[in-house]
C-alpha atoms as a PDB file:
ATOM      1  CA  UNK A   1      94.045 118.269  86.479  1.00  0.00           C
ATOM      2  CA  UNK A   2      93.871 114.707  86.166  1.00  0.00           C
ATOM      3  CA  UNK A   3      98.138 114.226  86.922  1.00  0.00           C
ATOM      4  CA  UNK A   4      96.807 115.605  90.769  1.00  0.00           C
ATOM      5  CA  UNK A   5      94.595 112.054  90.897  1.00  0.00           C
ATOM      6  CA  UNK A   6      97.768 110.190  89.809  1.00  0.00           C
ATOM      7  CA  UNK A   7      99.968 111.522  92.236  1.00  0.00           C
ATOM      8  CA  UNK A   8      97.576 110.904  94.902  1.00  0.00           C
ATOM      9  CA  UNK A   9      96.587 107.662  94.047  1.00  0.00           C
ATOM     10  CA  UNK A  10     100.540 106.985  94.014  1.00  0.00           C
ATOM     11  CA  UNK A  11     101.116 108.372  97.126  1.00  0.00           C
ATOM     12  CA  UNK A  12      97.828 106.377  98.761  1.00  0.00           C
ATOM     13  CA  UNK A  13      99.133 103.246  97.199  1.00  0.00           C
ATOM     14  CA  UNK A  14     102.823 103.153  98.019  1.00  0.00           C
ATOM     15  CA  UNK A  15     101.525 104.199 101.772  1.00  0.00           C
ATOM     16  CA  UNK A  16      99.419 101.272 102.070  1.00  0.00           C
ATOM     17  CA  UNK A  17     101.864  99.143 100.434  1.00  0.00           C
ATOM     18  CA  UNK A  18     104.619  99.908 102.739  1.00  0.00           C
ATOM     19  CA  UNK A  19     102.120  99.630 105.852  1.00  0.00           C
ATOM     20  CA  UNK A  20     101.755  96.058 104.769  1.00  0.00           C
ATOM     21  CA  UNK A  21     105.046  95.110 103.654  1.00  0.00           C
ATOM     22  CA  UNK A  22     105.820  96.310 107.615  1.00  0.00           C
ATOM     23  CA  UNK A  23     102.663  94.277 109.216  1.00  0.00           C
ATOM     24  CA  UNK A  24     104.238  91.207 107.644  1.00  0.00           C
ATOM     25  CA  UNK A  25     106.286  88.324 109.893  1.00  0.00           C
ATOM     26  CA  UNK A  26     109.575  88.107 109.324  1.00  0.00           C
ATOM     27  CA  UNK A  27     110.000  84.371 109.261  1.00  0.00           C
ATOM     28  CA  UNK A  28     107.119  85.354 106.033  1.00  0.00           C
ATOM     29  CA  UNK A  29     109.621  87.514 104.093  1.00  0.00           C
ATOM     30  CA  UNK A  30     111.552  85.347 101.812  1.00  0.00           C
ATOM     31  CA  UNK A  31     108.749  82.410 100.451  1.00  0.00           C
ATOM     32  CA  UNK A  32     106.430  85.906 100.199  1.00  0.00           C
ATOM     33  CA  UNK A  33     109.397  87.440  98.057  1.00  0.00           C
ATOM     34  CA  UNK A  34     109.853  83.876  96.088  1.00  0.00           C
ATOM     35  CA  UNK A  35     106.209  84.044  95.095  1.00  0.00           C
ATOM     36  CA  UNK A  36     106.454  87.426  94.092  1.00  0.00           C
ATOM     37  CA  UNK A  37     108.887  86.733  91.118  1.00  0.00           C
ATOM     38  CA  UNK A  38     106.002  86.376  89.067  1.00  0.00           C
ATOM     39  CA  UNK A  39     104.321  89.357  89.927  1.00  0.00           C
ATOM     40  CA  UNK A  40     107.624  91.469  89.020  1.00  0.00           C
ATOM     41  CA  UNK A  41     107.599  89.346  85.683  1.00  0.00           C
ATOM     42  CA  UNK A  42     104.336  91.383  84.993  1.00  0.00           C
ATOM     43  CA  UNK A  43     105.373  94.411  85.855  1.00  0.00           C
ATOM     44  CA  UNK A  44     108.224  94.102  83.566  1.00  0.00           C
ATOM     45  CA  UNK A  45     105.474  93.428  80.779  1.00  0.00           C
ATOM     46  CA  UNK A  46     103.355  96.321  81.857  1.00  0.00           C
ATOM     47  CA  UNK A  47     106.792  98.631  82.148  1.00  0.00           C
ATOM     48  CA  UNK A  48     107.945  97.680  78.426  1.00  0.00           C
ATOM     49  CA  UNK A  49     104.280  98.134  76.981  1.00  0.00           C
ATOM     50  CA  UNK A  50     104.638 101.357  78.346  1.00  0.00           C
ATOM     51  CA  UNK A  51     107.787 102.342  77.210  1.00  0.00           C
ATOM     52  CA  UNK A  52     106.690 101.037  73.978  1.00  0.00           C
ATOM     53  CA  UNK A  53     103.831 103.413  73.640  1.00  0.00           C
ATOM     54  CA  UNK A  54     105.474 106.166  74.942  1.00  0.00           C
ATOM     55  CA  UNK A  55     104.920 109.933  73.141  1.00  0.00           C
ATOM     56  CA  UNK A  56     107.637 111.785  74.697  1.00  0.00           C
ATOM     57  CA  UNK A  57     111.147 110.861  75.594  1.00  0.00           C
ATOM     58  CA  UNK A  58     110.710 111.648  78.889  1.00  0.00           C
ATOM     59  CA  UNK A  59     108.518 109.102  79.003  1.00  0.00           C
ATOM     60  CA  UNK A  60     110.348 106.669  77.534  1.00  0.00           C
ATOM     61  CA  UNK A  61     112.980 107.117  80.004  1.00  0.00           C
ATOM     62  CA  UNK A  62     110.754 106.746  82.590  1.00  0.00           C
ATOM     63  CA  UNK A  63     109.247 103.439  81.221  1.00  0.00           C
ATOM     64  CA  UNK A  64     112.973 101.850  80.647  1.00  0.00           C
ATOM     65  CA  UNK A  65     113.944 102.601  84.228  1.00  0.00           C
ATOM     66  CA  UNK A  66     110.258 101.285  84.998  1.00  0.00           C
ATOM     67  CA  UNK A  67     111.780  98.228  83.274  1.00  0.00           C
ATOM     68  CA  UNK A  68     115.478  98.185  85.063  1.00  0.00           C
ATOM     69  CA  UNK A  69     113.884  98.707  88.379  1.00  0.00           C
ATOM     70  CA  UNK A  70     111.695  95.715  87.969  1.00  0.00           C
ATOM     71  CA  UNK A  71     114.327  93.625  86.778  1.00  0.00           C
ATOM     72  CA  UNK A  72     116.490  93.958  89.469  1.00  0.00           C
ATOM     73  CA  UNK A  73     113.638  93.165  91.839  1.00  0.00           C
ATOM     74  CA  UNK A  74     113.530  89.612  89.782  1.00  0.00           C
ATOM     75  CA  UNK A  75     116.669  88.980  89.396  1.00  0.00           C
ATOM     76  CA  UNK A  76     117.583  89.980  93.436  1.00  0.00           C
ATOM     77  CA  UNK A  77     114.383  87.972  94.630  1.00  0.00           C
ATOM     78  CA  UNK A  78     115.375  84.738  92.799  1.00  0.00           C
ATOM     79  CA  UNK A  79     119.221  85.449  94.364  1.00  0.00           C
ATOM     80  CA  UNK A  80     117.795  85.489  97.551  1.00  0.00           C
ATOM     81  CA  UNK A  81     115.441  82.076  96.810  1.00  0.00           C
ATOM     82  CA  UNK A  82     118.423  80.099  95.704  1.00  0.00           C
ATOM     83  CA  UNK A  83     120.271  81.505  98.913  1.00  0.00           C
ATOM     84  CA  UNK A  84     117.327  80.341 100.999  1.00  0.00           C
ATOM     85  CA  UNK A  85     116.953  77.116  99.486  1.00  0.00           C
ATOM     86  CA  UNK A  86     120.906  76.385  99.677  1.00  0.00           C
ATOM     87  CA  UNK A  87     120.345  76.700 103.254  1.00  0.00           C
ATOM     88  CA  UNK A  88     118.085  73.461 103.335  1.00  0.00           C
ATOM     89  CA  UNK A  89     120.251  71.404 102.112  1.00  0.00           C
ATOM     90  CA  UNK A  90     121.710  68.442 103.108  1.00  0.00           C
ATOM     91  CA  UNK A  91     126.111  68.689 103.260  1.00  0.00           C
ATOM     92  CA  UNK A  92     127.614  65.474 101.856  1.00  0.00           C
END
């Protein structure tokens, strides 16, 4: 019974998520994604604890693609960054 609270609480929090994500500016997108490296750096901590404590091997599956996902959000958001911040500067 209590997996039917998960899933719901999943689905209510990826709905307002994306609402948000959507309500934001678009000259806001990139320094909001640049400050959100860190954030993803703690997800990545939260996604290996729980990998690390898994039971079943489902669930560490599930916790080491936790883990990929998350990294590829870091690594992609400080791509963009440096391609943002190569855009400021000055050509010699």
């Amino acid at each position: 019974m209590n997996n039917w609270y998960l899933i719901i609480l999943f689905l209510a929090v990826a709905g307002i998520g994306g609402k948000l994500i959507r309500d934001v500016p678009s000259l806001l997108h990139t320094p909001l994604m640049s400050g959100m490296n860190a954030l993803s750096g703690i997800t990545i901590l939260g996604a290996l604890t729980a990998a690390a404590f898994a039971q079943s091997r489902g669930s560490v599956i599930l916790g080491m693609l936790a883990v990929t996902l998350a990294l590829i959000n870091v690594v992609s958001g400080f791509i963009v960054t440096f391609r943002m911040l190569r855009m400021f500067r000055k050509k010699t």
